[in-house]
PDB file of N, CA and C in Angstrom:
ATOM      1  N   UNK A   1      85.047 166.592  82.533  1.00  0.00           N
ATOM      2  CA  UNK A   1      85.417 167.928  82.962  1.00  0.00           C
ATOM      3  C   UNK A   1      84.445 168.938  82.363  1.00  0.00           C
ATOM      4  N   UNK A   2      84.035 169.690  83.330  1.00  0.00           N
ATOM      5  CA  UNK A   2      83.306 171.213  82.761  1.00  0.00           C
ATOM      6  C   UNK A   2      83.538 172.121  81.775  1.00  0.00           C
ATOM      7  N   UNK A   3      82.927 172.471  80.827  1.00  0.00           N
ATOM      8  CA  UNK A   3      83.773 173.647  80.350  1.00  0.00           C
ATOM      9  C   UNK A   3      83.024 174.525  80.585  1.00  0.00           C
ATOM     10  N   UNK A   4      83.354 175.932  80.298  1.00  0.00           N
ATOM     11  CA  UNK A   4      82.477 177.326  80.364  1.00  0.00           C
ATOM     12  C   UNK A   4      82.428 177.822  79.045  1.00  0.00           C
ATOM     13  N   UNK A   5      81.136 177.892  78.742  1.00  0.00           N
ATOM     14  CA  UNK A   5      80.769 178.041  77.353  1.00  0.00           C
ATOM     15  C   UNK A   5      80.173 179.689  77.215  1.00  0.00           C
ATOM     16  N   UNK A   6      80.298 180.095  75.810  1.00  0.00           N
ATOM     17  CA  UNK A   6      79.600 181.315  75.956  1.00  0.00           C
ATOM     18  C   UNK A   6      78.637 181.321  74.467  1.00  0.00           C
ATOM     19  N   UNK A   7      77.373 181.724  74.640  1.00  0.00           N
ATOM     20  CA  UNK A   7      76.789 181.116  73.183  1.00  0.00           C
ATOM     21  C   UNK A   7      75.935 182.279  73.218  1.00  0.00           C
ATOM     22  N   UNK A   8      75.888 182.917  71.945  1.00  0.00           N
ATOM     23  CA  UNK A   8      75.127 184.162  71.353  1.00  0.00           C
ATOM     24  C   UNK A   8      73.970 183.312  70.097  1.00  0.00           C
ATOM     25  N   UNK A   9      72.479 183.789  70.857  1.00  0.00           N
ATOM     26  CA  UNK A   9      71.338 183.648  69.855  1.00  0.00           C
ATOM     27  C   UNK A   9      70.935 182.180  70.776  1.00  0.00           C
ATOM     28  N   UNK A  10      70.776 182.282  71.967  1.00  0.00           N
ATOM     29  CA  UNK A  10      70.826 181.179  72.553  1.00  0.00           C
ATOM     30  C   UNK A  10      68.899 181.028  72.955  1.00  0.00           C
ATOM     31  N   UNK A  11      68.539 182.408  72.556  1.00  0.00           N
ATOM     32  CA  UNK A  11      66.903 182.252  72.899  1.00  0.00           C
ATOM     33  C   UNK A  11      66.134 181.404  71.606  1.00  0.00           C
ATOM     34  N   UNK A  12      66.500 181.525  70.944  1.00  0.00           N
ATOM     35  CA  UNK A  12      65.800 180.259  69.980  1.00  0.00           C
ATOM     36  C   UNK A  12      66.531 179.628  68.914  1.00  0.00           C
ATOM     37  N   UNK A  13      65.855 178.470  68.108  1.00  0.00           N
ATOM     38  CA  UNK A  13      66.334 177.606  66.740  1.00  0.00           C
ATOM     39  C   UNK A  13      67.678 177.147  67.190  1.00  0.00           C
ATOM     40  N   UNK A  14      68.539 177.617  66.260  1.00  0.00           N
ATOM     41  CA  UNK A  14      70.110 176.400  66.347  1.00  0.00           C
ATOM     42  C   UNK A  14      70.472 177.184  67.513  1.00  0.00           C
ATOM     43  N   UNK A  15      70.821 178.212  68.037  1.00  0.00           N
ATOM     44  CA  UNK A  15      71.648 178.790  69.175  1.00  0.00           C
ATOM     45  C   UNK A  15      70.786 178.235  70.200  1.00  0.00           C
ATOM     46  N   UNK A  16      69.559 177.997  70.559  1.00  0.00           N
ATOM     47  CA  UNK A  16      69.494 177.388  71.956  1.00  0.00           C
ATOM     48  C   UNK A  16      69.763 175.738  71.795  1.00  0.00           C
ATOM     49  N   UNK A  17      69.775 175.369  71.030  1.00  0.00           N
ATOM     50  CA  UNK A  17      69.958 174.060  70.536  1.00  0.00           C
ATOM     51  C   UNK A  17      70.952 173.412  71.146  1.00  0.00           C
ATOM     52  N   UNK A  18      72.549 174.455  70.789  1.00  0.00           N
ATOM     53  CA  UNK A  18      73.507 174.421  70.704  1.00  0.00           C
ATOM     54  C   UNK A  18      73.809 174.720  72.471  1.00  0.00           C
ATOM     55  N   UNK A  19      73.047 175.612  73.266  1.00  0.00           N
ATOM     56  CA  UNK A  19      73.069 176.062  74.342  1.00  0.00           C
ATOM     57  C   UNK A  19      72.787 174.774  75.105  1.00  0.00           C
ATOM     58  N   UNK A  20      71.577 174.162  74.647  1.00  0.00           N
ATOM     59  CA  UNK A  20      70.963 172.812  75.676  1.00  0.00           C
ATOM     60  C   UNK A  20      72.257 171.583  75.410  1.00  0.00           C
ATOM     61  N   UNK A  21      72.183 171.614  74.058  1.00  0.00           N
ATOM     62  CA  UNK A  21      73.403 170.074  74.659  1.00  0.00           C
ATOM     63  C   UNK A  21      74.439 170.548  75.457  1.00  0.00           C
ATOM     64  N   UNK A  22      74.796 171.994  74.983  1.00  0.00           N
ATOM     65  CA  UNK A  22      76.239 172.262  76.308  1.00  0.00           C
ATOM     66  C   UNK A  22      75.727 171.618  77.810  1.00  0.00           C
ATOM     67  N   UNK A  23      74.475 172.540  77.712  1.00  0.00           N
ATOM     68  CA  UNK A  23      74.075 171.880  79.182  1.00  0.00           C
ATOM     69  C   UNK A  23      73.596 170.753  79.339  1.00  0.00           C
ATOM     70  N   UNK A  24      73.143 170.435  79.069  1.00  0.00           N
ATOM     71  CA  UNK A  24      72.803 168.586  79.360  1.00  0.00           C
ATOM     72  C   UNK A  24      74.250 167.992  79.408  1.00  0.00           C
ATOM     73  N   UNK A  25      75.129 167.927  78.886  1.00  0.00           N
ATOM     74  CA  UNK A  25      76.597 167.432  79.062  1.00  0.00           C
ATOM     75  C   UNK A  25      77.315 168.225  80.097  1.00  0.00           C
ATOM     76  N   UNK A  26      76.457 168.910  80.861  1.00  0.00           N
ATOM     77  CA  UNK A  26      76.617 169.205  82.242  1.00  0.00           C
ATOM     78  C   UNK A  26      77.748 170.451  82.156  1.00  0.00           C
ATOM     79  N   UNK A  27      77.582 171.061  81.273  1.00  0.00           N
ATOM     80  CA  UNK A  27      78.607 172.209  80.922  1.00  0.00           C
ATOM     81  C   UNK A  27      77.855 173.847  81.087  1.00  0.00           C
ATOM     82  N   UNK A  28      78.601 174.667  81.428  1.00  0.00           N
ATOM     83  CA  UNK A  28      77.732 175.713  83.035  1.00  0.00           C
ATOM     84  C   UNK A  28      78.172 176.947  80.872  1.00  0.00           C
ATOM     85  N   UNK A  29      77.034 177.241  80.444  1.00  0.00           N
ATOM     86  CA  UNK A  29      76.615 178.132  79.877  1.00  0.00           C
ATOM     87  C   UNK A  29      76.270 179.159  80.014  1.00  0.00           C
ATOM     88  N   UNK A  30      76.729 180.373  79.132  1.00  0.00           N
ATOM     89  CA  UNK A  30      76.337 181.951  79.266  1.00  0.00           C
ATOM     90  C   UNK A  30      75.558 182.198  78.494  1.00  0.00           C
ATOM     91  N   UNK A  31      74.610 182.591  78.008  1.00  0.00           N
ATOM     92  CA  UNK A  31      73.832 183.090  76.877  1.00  0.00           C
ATOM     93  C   UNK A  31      73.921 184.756  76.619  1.00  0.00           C
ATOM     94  N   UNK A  32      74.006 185.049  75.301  1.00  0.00           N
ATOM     95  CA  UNK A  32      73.943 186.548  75.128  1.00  0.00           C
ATOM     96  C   UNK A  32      72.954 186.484  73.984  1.00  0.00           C
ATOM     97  N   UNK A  33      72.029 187.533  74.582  1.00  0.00           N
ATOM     98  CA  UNK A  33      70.576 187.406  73.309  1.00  0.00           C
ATOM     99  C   UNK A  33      70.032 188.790  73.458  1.00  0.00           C
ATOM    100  N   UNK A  34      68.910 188.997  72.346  1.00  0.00           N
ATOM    101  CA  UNK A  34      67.803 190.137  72.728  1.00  0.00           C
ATOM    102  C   UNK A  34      66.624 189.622  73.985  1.00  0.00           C
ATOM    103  N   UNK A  35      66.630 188.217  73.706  1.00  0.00           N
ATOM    104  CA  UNK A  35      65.852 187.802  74.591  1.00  0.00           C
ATOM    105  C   UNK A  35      66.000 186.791  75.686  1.00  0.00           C
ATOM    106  N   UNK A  36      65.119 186.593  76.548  1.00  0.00           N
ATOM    107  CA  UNK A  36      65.369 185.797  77.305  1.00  0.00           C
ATOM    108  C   UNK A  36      65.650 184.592  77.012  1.00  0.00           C
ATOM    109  N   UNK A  37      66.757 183.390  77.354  1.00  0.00           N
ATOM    110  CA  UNK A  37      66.236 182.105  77.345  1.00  0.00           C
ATOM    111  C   UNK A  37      65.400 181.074  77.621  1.00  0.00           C
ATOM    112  N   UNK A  38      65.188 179.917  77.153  1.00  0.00           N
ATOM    113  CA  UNK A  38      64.167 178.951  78.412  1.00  0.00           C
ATOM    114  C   UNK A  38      65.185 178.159  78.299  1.00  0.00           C
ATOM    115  N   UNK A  39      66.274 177.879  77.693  1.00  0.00           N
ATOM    116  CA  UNK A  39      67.486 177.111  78.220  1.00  0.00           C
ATOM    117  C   UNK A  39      67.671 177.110  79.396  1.00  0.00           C
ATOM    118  N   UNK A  40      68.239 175.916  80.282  1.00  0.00           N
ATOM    119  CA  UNK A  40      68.768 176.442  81.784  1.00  0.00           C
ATOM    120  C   UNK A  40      70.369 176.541  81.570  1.00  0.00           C
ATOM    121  N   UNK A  41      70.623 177.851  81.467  1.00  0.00           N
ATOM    122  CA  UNK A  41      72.192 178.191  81.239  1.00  0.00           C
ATOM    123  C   UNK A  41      72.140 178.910  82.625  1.00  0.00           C
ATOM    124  N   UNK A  42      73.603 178.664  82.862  1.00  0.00           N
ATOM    125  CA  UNK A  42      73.526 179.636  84.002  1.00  0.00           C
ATOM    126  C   UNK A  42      73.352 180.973  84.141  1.00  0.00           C
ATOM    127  N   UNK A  43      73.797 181.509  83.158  1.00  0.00           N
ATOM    128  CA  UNK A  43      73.507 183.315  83.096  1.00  0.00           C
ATOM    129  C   UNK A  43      73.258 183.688  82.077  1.00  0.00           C
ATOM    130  N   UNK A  44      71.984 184.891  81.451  1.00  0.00           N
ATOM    131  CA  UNK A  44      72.160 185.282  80.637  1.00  0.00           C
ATOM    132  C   UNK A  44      72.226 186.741  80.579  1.00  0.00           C
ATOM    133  N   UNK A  45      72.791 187.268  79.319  1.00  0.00           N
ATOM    134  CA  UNK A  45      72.924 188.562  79.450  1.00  0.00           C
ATOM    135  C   UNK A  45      72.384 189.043  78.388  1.00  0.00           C
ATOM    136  N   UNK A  46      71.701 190.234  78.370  1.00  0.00           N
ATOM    137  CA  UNK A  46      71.079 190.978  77.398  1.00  0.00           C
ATOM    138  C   UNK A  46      72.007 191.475  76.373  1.00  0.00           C
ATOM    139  N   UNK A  47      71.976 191.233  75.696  1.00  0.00           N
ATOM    140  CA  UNK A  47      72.740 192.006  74.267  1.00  0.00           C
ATOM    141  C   UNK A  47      72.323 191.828  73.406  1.00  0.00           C
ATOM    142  N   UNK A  48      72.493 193.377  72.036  1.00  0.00           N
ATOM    143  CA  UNK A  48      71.610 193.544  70.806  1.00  0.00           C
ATOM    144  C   UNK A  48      72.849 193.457  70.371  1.00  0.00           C
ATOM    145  N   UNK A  49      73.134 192.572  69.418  1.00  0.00           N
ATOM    146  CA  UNK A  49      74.370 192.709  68.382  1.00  0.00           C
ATOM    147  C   UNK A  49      74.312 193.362  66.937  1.00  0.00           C
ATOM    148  N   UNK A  50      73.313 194.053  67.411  1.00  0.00           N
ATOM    149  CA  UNK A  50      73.205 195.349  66.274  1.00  0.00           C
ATOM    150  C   UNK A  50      74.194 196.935  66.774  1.00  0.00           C
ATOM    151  N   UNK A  51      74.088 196.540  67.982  1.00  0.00           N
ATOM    152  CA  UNK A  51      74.508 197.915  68.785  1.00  0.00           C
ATOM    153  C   UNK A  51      75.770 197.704  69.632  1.00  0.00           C
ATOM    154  N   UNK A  52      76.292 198.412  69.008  1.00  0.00           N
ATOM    155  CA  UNK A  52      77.967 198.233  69.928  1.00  0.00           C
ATOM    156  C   UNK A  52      78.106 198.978  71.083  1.00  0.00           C
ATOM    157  N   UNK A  53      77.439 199.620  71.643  1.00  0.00           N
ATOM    158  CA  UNK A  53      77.106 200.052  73.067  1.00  0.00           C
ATOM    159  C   UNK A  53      76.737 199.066  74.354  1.00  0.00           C
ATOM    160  N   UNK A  54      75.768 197.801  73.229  1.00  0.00           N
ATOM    161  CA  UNK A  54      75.419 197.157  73.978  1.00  0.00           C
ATOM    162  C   UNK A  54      75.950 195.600  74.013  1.00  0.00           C
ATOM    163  N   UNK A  55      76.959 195.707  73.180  1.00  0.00           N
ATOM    164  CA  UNK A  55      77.624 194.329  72.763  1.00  0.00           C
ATOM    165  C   UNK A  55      78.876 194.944  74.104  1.00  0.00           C
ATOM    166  N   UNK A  56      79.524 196.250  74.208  1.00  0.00           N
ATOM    167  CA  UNK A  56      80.320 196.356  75.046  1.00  0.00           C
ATOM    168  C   UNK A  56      79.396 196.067  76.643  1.00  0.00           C
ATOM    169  N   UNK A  57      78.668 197.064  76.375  1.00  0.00           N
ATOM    170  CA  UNK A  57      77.995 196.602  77.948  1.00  0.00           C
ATOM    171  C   UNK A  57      77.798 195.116  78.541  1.00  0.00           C
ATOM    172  N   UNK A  58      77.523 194.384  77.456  1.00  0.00           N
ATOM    173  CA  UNK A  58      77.355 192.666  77.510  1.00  0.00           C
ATOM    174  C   UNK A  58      78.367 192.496  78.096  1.00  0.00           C
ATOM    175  N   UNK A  59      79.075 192.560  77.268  1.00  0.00           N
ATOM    176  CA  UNK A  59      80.882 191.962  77.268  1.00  0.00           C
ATOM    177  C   UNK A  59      81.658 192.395  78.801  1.00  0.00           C
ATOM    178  N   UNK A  60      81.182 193.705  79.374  1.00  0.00           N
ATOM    179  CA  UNK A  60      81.841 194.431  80.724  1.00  0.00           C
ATOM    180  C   UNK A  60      80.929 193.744  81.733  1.00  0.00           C
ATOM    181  N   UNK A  61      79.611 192.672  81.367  1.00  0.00           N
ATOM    182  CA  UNK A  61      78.959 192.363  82.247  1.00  0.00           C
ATOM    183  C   UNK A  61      79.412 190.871  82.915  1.00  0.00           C
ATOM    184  N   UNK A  62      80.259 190.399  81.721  1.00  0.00           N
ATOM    185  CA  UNK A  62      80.998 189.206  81.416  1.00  0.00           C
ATOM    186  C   UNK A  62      82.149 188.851  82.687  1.00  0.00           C
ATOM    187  N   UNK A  63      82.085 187.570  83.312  1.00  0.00           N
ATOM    188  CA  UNK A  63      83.227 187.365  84.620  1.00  0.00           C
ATOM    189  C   UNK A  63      84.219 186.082  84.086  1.00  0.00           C
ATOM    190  N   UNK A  64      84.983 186.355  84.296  1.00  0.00           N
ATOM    191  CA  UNK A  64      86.271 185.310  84.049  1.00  0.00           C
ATOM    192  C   UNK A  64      86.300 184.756  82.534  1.00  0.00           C
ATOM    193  N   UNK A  65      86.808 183.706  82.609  1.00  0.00           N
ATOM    194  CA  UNK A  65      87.181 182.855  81.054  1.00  0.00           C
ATOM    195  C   UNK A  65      86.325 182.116  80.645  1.00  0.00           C
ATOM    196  N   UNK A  66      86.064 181.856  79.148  1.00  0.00           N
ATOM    197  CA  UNK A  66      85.682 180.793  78.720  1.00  0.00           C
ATOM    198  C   UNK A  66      86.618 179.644  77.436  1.00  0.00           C
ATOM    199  N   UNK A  67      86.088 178.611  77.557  1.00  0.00           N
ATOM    200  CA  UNK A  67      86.208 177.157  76.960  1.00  0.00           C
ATOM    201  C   UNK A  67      86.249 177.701  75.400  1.00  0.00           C
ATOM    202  N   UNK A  68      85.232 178.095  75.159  1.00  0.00           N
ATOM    203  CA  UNK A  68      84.490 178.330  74.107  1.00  0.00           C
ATOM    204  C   UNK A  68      83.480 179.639  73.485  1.00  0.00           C
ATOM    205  N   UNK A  69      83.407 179.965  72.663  1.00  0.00           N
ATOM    206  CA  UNK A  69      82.690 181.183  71.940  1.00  0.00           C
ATOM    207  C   UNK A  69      81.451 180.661  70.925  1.00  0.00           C
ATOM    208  N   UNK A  70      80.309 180.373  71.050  1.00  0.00           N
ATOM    209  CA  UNK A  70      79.666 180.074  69.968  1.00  0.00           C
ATOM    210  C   UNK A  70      78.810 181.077  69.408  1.00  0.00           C
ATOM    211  N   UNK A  71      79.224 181.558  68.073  1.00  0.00           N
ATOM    212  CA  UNK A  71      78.755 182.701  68.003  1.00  0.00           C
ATOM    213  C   UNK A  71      77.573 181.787  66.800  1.00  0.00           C
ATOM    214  N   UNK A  72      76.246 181.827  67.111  1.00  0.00           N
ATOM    215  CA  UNK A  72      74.864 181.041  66.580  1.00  0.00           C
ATOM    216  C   UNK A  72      73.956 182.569  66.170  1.00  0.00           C
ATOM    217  N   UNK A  73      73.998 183.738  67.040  1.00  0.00           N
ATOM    218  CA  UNK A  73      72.969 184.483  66.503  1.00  0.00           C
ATOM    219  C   UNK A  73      73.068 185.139  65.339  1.00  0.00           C
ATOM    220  N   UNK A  74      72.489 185.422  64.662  1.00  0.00           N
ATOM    221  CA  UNK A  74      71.940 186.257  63.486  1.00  0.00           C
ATOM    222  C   UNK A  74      70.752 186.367  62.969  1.00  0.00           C
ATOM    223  N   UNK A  75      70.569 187.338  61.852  1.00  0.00           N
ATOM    224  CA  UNK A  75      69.337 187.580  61.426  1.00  0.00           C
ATOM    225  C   UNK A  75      69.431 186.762  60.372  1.00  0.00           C
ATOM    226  N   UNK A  76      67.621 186.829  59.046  1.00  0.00           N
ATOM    227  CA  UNK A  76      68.030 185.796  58.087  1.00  0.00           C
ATOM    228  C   UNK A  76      68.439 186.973  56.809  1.00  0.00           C
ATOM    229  N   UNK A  77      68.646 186.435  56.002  1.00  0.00           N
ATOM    230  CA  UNK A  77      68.964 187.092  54.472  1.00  0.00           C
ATOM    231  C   UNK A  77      68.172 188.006  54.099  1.00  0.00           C
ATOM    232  N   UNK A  78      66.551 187.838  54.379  1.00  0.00           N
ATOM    233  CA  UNK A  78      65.506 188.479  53.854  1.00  0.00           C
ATOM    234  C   UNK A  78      65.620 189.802  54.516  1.00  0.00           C
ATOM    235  N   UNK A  79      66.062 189.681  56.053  1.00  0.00           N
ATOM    236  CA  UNK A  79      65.994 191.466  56.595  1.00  0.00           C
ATOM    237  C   UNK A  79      66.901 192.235  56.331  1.00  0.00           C
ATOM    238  N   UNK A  80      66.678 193.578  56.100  1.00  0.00           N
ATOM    239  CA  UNK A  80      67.342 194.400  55.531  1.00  0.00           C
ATOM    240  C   UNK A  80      68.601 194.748  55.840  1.00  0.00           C
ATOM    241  N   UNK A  81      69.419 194.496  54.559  1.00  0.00           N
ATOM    242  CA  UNK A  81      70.895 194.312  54.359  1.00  0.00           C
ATOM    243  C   UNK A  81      71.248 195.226  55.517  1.00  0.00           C
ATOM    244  N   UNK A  82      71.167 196.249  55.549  1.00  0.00           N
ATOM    245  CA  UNK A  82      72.239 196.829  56.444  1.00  0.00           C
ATOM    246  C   UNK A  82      72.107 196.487  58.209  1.00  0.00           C
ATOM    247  N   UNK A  83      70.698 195.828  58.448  1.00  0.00           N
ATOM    248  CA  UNK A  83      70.727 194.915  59.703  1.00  0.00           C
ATOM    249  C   UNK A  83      71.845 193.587  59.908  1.00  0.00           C
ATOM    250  N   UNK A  84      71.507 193.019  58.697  1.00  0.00           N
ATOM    251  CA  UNK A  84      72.007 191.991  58.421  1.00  0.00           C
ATOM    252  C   UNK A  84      73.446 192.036  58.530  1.00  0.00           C
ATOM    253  N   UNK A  85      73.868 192.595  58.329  1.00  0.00           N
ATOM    254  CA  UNK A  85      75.360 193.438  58.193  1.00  0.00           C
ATOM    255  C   UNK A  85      75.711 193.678  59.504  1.00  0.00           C
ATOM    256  N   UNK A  86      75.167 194.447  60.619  1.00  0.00           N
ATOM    257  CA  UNK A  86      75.242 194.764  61.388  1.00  0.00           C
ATOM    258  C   UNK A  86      75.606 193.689  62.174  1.00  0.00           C
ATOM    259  N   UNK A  87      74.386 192.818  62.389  1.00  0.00           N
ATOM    260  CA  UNK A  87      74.211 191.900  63.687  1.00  0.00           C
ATOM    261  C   UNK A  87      75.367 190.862  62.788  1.00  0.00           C
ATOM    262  N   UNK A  88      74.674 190.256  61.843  1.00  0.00           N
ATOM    263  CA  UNK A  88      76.014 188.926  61.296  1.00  0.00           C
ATOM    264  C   UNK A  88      77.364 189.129  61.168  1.00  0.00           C
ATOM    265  N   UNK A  89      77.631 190.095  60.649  1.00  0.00           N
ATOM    266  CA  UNK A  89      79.013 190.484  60.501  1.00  0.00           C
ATOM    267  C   UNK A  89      79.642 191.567  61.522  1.00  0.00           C
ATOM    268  N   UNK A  90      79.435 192.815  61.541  1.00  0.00           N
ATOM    269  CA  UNK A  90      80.250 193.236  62.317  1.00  0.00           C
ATOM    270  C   UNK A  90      79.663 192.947  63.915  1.00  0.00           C
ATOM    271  N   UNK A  91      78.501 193.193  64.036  1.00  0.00           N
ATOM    272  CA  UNK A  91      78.259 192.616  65.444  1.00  0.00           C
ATOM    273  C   UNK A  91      78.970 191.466  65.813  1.00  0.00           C
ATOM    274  N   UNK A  92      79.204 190.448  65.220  1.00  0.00           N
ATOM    275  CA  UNK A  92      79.439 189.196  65.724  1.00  0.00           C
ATOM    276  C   UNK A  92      81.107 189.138  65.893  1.00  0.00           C
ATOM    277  N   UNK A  93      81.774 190.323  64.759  1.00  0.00           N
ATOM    278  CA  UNK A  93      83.000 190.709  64.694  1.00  0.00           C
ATOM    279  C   UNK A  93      83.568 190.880  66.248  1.00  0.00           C
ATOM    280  N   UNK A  94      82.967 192.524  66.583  1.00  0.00           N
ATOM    281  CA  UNK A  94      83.407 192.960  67.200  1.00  0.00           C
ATOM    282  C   UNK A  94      82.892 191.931  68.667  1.00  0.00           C
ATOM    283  N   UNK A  95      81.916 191.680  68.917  1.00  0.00           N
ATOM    284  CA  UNK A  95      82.272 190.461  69.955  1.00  0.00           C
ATOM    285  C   UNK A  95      83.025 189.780  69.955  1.00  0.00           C
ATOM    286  N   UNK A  96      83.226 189.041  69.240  1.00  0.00           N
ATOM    287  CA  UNK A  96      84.956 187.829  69.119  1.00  0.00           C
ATOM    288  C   UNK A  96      85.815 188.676  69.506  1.00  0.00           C
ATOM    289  N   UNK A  97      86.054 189.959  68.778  1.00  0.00           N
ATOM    290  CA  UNK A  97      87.042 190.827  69.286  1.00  0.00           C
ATOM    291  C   UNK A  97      87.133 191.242  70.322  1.00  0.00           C
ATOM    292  N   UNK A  98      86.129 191.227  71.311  1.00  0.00           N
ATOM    293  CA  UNK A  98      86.338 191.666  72.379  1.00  0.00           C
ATOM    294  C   UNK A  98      85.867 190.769  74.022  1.00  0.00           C
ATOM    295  N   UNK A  99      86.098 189.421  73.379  1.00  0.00           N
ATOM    296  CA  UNK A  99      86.166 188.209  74.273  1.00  0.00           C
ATOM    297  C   UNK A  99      87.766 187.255  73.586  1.00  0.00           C
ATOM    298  N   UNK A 100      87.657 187.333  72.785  1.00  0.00           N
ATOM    299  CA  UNK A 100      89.013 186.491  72.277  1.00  0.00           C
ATOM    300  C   UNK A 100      90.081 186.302  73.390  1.00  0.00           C
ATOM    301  N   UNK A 101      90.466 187.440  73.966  1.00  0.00           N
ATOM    302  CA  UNK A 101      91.464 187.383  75.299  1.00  0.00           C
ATOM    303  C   UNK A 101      90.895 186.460  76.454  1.00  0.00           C
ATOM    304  N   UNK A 102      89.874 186.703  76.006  1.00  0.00           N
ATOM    305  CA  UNK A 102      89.090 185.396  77.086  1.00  0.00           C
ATOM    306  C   UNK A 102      88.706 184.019  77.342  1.00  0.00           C
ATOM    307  N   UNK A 103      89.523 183.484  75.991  1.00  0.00           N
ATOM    308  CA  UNK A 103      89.016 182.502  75.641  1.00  0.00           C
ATOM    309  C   UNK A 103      90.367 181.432  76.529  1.00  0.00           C
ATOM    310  N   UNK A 104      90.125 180.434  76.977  1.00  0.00           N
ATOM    311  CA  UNK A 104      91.515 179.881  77.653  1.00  0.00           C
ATOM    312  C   UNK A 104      92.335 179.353  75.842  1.00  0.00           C
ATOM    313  N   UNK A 105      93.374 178.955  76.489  1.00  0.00           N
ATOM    314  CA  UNK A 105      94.410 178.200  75.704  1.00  0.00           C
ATOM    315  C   UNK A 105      93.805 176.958  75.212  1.00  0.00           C
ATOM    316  N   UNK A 106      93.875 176.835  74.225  1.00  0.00           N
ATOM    317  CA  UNK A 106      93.246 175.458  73.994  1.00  0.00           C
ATOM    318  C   UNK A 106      91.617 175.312  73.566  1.00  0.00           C
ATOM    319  N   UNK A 107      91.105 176.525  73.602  1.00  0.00           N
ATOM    320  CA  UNK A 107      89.771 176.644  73.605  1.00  0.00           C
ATOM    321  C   UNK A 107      89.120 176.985  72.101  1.00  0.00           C
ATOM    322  N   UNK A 108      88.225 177.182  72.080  1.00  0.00           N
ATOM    323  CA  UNK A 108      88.083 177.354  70.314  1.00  0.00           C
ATOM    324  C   UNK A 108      86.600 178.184  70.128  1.00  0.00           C
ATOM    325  N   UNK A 109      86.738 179.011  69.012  1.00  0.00           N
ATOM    326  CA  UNK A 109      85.694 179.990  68.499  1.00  0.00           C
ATOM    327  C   UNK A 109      84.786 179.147  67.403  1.00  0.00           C
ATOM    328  N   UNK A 110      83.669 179.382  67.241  1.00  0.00           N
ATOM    329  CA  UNK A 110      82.847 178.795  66.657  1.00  0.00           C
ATOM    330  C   UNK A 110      81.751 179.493  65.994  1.00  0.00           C
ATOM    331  N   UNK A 111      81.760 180.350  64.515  1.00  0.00           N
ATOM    332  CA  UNK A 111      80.479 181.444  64.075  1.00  0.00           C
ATOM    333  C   UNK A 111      79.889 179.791  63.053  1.00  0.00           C
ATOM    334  N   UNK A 112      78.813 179.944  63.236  1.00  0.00           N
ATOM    335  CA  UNK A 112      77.609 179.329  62.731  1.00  0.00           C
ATOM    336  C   UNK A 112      77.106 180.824  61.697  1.00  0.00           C
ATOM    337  N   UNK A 113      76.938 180.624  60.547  1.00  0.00           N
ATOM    338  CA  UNK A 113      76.367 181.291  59.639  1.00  0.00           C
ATOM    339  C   UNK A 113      75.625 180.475  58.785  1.00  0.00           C
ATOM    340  N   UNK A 114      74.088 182.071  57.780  1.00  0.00           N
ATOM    341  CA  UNK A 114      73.306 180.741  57.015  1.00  0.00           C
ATOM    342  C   UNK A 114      72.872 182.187  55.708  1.00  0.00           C
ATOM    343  N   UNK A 115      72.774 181.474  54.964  1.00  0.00           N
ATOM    344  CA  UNK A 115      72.411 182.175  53.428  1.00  0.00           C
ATOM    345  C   UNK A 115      71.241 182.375  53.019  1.00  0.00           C
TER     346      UNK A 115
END
């Protein structure tokens, strides 16, 4: 069975990683990034998870339910704390927060973090 996946930081390292086995196990993927993917997901959508203007705009660009939430993007330790802050924590916050209703029954959230 299919699931519908939704995976943030899906343009490079562990988040497209995480994006390709969805798809190769034949599972129809969303990507939300600054950048483009070379994953073949089915859709991606532009979003800076620094900016909550544009994490909502993502999110209103967003159609029906998903399986799953993999929240993979962030910055590393070295860039400046209050980025870091931004995109890892509350960025990634307020996305969950504002897909969670979306997630089906049975489905499960997933933040990948690194030190």
């Amino acid at each position: 069975m299919s699931r519908r996946v939704l995976v943030t930081g899906a343009a490079s390292g562990i988040g497209a990683e995480v994006a390709r086995r969805f798809v190769d196990a034949g599972d129809e993927v969303v990507s939300l990034d600054l950048k483009d993917t070379s994953v073949g997901v089915a859709r991606h959508v532009h979003c800076d998870l620094s900016d909550v203007a544009s994490i909502d705009a993502a999110v209103a660009a967003l159609d029906g339910e998903f399986d799953a939430l993999c929240n993979v993007a962030g910055v590393p330790g070295t860039a400046p704390a209050e980025l870091v802050l931004r995109v890892n924590l509350l960025g990634l916050r307020h996305l969950t927060e504002s897909v969670v209703e979306r997630i089906r029954p049975g489905g499960a959230i997933v933040n990948v973090g690194c030190g």
